[in-house]
C-alpha atoms as a PDB file:
ATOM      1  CA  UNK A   1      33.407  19.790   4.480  1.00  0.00           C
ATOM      2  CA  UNK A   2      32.998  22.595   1.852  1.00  0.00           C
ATOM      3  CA  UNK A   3      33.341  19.931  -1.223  1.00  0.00           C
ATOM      4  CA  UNK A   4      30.716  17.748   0.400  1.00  0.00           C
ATOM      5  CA  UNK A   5      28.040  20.176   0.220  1.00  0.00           C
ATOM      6  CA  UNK A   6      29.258  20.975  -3.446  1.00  0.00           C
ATOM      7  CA  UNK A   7      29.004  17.708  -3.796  1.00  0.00           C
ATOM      8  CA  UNK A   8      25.491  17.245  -2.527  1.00  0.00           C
ATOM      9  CA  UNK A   9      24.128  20.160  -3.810  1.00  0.00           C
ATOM     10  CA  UNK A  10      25.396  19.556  -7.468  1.00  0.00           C
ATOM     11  CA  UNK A  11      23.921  15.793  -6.675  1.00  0.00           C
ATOM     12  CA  UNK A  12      20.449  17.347  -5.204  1.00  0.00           C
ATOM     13  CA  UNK A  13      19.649  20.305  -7.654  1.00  0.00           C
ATOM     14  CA  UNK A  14      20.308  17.534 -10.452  1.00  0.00           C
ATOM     15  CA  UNK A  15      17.741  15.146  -9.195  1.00  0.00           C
ATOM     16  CA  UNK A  16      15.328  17.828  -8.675  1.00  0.00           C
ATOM     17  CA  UNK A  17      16.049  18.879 -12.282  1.00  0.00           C
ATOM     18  CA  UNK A  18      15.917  15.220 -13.554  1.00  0.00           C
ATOM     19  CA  UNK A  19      12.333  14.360 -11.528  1.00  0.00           C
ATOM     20  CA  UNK A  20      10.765  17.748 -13.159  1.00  0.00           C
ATOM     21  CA  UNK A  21      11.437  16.592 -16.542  1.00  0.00           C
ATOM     22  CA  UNK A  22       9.990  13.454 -15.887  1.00  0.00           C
ATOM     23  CA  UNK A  23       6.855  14.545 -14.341  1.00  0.00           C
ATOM     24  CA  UNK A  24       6.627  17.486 -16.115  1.00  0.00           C
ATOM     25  CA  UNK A  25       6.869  15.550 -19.385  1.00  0.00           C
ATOM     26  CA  UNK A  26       4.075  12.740 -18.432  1.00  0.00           C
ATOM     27  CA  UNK A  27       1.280  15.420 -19.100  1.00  0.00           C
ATOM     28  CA  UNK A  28       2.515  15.841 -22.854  1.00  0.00           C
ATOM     29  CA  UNK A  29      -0.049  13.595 -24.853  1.00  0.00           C
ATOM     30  CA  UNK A  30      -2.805  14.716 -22.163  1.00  0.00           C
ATOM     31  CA  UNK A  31      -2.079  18.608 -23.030  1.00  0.00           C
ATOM     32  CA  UNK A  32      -2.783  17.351 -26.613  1.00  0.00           C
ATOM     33  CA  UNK A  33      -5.796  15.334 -26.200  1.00  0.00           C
ATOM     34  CA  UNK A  34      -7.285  18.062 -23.911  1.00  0.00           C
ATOM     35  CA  UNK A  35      -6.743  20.817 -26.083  1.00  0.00           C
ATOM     36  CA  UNK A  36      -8.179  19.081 -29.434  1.00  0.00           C
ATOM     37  CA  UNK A  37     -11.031  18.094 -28.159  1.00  0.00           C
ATOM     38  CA  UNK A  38     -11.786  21.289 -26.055  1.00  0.00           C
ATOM     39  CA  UNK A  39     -11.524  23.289 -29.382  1.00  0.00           C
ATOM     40  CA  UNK A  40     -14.272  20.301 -30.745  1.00  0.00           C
ATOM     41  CA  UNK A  41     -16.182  20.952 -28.889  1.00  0.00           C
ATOM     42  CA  UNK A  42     -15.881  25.012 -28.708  1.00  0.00           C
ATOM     43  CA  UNK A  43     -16.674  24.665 -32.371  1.00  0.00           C
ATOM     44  CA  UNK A  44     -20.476  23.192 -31.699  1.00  0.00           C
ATOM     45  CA  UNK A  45     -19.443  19.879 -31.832  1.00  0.00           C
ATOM     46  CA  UNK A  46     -21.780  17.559 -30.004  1.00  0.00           C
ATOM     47  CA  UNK A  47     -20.113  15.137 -27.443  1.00  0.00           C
ATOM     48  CA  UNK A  48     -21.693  12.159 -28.520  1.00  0.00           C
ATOM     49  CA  UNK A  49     -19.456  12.285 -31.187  1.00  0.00           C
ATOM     50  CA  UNK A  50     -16.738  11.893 -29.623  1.00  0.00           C
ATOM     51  CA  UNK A  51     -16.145   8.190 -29.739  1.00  0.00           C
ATOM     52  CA  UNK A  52     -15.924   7.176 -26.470  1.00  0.00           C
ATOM     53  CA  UNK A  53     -15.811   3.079 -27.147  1.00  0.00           C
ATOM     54  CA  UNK A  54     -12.917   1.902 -26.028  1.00  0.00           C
ATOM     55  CA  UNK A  55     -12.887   1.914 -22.568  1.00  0.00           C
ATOM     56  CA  UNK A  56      -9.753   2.568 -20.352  1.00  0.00           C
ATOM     57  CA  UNK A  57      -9.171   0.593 -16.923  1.00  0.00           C
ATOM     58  CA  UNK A  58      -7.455   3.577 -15.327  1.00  0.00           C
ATOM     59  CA  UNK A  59      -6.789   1.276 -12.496  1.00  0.00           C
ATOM     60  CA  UNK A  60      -4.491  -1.185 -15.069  1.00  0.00           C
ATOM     61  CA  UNK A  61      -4.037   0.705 -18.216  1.00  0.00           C
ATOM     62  CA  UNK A  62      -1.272   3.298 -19.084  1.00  0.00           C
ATOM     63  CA  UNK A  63      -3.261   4.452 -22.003  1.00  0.00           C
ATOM     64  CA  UNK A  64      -3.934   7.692 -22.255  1.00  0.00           C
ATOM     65  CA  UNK A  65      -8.081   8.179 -21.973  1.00  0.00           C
ATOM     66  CA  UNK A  66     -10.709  11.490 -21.756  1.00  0.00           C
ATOM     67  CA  UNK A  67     -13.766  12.639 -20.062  1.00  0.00           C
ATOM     68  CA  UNK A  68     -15.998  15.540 -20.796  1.00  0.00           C
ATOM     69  CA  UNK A  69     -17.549  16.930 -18.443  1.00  0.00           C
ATOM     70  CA  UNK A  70     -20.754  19.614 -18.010  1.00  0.00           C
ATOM     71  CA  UNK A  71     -20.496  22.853 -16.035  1.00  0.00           C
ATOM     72  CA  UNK A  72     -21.624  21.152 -12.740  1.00  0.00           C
ATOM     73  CA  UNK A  73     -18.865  18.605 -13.178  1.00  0.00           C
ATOM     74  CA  UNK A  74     -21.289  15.669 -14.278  1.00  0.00           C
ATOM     75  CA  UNK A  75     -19.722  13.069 -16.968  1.00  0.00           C
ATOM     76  CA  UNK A  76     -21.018  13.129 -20.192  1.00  0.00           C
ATOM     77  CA  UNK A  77     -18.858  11.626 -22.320  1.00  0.00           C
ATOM     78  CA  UNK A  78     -15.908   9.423 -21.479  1.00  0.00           C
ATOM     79  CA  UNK A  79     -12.755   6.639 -22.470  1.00  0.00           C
ATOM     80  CA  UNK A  80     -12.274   6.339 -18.866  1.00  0.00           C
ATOM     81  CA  UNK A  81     -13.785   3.697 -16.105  1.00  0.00           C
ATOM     82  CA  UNK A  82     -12.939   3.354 -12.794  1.00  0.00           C
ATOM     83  CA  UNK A  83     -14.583   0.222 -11.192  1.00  0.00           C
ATOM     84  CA  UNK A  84     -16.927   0.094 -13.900  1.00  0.00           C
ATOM     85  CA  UNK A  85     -17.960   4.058 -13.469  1.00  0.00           C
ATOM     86  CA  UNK A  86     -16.675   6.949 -14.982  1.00  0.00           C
ATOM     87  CA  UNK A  87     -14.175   8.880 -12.169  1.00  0.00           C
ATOM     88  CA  UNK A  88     -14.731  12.775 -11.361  1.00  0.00           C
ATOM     89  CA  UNK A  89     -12.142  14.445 -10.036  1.00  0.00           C
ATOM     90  CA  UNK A  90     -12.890  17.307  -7.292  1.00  0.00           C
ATOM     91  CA  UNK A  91     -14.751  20.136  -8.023  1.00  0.00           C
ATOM     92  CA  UNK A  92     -12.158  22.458  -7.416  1.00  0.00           C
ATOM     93  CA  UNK A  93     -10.263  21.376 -10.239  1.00  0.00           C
ATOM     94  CA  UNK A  94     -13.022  22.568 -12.799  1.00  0.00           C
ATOM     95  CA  UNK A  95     -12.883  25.911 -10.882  1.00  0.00           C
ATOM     96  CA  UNK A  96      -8.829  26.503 -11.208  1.00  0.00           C
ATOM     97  CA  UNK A  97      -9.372  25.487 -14.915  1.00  0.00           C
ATOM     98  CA  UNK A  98     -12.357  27.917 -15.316  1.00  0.00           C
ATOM     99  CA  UNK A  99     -10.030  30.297 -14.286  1.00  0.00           C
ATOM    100  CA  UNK A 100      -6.919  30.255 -15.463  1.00  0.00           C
ATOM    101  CA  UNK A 101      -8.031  28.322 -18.720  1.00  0.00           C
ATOM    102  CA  UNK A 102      -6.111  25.251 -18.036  1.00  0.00           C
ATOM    103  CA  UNK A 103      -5.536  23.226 -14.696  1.00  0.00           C
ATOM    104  CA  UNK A 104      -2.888  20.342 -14.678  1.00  0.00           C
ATOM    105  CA  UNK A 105      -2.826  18.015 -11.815  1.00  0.00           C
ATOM    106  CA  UNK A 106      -1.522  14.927 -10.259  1.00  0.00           C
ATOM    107  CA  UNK A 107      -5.192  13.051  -9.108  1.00  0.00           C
ATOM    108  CA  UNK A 108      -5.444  10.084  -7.191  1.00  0.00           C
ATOM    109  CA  UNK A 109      -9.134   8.636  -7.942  1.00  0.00           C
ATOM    110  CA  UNK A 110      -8.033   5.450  -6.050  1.00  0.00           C
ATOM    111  CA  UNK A 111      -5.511   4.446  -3.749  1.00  0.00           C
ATOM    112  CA  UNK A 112      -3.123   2.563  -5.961  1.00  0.00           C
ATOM    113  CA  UNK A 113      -4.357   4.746  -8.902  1.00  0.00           C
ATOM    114  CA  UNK A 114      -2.820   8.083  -9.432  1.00  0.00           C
ATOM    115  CA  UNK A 115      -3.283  10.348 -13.186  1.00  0.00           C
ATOM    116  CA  UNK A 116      -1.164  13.114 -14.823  1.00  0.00           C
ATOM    117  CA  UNK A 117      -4.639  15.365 -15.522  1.00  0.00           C
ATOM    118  CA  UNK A 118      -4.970  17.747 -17.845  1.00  0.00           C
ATOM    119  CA  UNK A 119      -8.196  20.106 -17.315  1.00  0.00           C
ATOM    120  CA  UNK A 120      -9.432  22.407 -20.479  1.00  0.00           C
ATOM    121  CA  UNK A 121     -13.156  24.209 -20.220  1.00  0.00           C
ATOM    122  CA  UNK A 122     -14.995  24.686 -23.881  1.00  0.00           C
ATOM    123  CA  UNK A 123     -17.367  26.962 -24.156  1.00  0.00           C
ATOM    124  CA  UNK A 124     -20.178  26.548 -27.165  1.00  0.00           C
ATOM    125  CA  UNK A 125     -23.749  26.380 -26.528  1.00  0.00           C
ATOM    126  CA  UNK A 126     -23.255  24.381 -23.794  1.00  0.00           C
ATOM    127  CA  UNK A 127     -19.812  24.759 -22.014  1.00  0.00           C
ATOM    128  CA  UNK A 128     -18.006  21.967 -19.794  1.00  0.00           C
ATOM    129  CA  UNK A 129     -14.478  20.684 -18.997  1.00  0.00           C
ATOM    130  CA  UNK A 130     -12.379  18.363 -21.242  1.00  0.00           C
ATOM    131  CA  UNK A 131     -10.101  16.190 -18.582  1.00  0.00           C
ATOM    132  CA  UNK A 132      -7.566  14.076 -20.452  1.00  0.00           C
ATOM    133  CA  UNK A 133      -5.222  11.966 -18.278  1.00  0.00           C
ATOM    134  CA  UNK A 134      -2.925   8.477 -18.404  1.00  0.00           C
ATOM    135  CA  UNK A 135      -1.406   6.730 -15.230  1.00  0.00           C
ATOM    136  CA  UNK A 136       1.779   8.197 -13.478  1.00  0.00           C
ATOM    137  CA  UNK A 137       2.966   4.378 -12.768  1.00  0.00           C
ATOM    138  CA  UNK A 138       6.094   4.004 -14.745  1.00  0.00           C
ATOM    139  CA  UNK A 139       7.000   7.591 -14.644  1.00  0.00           C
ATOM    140  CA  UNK A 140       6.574   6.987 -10.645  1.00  0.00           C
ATOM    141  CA  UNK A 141       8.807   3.735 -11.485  1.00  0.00           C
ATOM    142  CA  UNK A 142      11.276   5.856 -13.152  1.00  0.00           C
ATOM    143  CA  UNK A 143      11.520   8.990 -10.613  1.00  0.00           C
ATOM    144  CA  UNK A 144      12.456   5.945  -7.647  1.00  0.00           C
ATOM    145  CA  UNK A 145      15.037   4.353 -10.181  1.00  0.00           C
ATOM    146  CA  UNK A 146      16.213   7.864 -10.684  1.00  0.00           C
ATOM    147  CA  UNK A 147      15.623   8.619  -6.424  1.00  0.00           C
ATOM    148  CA  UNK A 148      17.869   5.866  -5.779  1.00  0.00           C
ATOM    149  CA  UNK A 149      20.673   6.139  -8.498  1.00  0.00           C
ATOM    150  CA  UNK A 150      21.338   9.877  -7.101  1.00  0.00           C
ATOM    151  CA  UNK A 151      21.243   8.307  -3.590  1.00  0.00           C
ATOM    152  CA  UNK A 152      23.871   6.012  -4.774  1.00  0.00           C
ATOM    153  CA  UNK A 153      25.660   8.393  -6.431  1.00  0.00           C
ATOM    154  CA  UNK A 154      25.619  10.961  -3.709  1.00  0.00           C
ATOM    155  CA  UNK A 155      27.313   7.869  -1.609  1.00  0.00           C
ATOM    156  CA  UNK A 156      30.039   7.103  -4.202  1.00  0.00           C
ATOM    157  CA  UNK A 157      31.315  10.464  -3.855  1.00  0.00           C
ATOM    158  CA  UNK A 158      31.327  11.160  -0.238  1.00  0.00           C
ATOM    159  CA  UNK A 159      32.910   7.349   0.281  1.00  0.00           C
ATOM    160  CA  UNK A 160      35.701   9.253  -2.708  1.00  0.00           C
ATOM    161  CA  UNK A 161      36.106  12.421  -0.786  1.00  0.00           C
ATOM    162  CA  UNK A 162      36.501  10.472   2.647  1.00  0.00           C
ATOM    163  CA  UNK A 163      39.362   8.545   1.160  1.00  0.00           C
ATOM    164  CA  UNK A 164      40.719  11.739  -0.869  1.00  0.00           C
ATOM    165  CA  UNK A 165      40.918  13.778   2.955  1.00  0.00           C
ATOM    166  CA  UNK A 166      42.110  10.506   4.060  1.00  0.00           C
ATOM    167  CA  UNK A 167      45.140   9.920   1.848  1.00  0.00           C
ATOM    168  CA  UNK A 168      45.493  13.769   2.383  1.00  0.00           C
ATOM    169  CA  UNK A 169      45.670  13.100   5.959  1.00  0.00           C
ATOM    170  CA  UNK A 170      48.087  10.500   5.644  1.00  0.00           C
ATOM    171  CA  UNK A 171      50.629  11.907   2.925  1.00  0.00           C
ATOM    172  CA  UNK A 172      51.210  15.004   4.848  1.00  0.00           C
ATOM    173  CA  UNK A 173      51.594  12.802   8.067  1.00  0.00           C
ATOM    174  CA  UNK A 174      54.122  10.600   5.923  1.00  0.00           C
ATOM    175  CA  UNK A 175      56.053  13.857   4.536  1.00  0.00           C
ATOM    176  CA  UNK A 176      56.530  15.360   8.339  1.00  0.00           C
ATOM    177  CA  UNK A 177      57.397  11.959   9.867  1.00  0.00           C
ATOM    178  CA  UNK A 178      60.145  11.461   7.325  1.00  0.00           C
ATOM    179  CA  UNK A 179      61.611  14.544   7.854  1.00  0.00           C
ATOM    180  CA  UNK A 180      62.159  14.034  11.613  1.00  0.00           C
END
């Protein structure tokens, strides 16, 4: 009983672990993109130059795309379409990034959409929010691969222990039989 819980807690915490690093990792190029073109913008930089042509499907692509926001969370620059508009997240967002400087967050604009966001204010003579995100489809992929190979894992080695107590069970039974 004791090496079963070992067992699944050994199995468990190294999932957990495993997921993190996955998840965690998927907001890497946003935390990048969010960042440069905060400070861009911090430095006077108008938004219109930020080059918004090429348009992400956010609903298709795994590209990473942006969106610049004002203070009252209105688009005014964006890569980024969402059934041919550009997406806002909620409101609340802009305010935990307003506060502690940076907000990341797992956003579902759709229902079969859902972004790794990365949330950055600027501040020049106008200030706003720089959101930078990319789908959280394969990494989603990859966490159920990863779900179900510590599932099957987990199973390997409690169908092992069963047959280690088992043949346990059985050689001492053997050893006091013969000895009768």
């Amino acid at each position: 009983m004791f090496a079963a819980l070992i067992i699944s807690g050994v199995i468990t915490f190294s999932y957990v672990g495993m997921q993190q690093l996955l998840r965690q990792g998927a907001n890497d190029p946003q935390i990048e993109m969010a960042e440069d073109i905060s400070a861009y913008l911090s430095k006077g930089a108008p938004v219109e130059t930020l080059g918004a042509q090429n348009n992400v499907d956010i609903t298709k692509s795994l590209a990473p795309f942006f969106i610049a926001y004002d203070e009252a969370g209105k688009s005014l620059a964006s890569s980024a379409t969402l059934d041919g508009k550009t997406p806002t997240p909620p409101l609340g967002v802009f305010d935990a990034a307003k506060t502690k400087g940076e907000n990341r967050v797992t956003w579902q604009p759709a229902p079969d959409v859902r972004i790794a966001a990365v949330i950055i204010p600027f501040h020049a003579s106008s200030s706003g929010f720089v959101l930078a995100g990319r789908s959280l489809r394969e990494i989603e992929k990859r966490e159920t691969t990863l779900f179900y190979q510590a599932l099957a894992t987990w199973c390997a080695a409690m169908v092992l222990l069963l047959a280690a107590c088992a043949l346990s069970m059985w050689g001492k039974k053997r050893g006091v039989t013969s000895q009768n």
